[in-house]
Protein backbone atom coordinates (compact mmCIF):
# COMPACT_ATOMS: atom_id res chain seq x y z
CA UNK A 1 0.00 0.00 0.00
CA UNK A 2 1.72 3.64 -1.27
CA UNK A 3 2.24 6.15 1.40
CA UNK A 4 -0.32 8.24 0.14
CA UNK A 5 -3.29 5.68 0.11
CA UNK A 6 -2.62 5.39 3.95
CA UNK A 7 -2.83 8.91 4.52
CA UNK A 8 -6.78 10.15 5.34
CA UNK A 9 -6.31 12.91 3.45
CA UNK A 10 -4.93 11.31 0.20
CA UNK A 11 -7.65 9.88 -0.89
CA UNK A 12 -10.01 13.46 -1.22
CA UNK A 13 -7.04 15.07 -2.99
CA UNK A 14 -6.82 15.37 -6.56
CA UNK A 15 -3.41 16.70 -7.75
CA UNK A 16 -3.36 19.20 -10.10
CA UNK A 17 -0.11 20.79 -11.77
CA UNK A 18 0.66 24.40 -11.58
CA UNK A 19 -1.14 25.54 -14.51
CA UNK A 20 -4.35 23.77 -13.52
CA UNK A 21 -4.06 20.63 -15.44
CA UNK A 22 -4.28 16.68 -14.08
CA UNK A 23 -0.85 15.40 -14.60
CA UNK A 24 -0.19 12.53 -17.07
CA UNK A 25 -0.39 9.25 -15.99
CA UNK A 26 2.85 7.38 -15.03
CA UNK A 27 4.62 11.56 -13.82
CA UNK A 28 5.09 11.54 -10.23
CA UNK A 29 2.48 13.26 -8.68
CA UNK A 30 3.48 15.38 -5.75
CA UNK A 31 1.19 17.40 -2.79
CA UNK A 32 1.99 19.82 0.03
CA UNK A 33 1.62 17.79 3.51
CA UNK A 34 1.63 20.29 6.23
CA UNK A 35 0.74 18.52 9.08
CA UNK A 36 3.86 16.80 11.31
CA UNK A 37 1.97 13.49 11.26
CA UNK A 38 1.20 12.89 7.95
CA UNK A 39 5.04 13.80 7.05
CA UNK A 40 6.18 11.28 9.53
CA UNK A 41 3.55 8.32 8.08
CA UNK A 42 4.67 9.31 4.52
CA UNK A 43 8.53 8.96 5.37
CA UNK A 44 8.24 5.97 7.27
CA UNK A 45 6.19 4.54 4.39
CA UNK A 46 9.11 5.10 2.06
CA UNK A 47 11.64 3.62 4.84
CA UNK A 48 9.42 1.18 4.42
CA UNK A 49 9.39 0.67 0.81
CA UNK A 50 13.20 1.28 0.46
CA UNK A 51 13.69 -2.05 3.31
CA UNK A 52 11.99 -4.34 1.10
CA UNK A 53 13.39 -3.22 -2.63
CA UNK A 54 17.05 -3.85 0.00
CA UNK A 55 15.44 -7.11 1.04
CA UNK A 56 14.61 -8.25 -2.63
CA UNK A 57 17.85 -7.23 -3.95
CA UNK A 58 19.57 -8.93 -1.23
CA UNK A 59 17.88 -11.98 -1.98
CA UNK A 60 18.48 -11.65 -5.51
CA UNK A 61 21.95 -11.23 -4.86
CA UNK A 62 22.64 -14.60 -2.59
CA UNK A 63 20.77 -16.16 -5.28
CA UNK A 64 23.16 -15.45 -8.29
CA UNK A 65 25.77 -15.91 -5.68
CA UNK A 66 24.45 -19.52 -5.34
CA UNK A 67 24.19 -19.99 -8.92
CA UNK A 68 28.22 -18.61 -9.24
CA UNK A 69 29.02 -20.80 -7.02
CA UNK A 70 27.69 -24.03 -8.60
CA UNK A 71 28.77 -23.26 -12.38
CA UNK A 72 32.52 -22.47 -11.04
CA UNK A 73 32.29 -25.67 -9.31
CA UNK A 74 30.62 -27.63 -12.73
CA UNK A 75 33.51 -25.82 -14.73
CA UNK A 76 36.40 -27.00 -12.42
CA UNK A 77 35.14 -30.64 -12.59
CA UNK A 78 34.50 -30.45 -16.43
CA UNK A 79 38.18 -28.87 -16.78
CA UNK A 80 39.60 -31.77 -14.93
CA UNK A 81 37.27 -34.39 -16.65
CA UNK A 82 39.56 -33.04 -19.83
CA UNK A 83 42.68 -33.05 -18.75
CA UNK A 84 42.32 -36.03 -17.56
CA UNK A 85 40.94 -37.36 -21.10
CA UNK A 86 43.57 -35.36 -22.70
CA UNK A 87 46.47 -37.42 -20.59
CA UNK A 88 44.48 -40.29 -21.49
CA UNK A 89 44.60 -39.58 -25.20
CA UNK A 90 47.78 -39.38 -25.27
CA UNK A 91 48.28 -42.52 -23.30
CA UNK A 92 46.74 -44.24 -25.91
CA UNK A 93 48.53 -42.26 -28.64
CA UNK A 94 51.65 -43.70 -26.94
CA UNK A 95 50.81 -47.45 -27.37
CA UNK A 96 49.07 -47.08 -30.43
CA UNK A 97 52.68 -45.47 -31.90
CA UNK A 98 54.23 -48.31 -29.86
CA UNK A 99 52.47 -51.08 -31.76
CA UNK A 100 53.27 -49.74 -34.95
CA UNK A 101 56.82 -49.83 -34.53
C-alpha cells in the first residue's frame, strides 16, 4: 500500500499541476503535507518501501551468488574431466605409436 493511500487525506485530494491541469499518468504526482503526522507516516512509508526493494535485492543477490558458485564448481570438474581425457589420449597415442613400430 503507497504512502499516500494510507494517509486520510490522500484519498479526497486530486493533484493538479501548476497551470491547472491533471498530470499525465505514469509523472510523479506530488502534494503539500503540512501537518507533522502525515510527514512522519509518509517517510516511514518510504523507509518502508526502500527495506523491502534492499530485502529483494539482497535476496536476488545470494541467489546469483548460489548460482556462481555451482557453475565455477561444474567448470572446475569439467576442466579436470579433460585433462584427464587429454592425458588419457595421449596414453593411448603412446601405445598405439608403440604397436606400430
Amino acid at each position: 500500500m503507497s504512502a499516500e493511500a494510507q494517509s486520510p487525506t490522500a484519498a479526497n485530494e486530486k493533484p493538479i499541476k501548476a497551470n491547472g491541469q491533471q498530470p499525465a499518468q505514469g509523472e510523479r504526482q506530488q502534494r503539500v503535507i503540512s501537518n507533522p503526522n502525515d510527514v512522519a507516516g509518509l517517510v516511514l512509508a518510504q523507509l518502508n518501501h526502500v527495506n523491502n526493494k534492499k530485502d529483494e535485492l539482497t535476496i536476488a543477490i545470494k541467489s546469483l551468488a548460489d548460482t556462481t558458485q555451482q557453475l565455477v564448481r561444474a567448470y572446475a570438474d569439467h576442466t579436470r574431466t579433460i585433462q584427464q581425457l587429454v592425458e588419457r589420449v595421449k596414453v593411448l597415442e603412446g601405445k598405439a605409436e608403440k604397436a606400430k613400430e
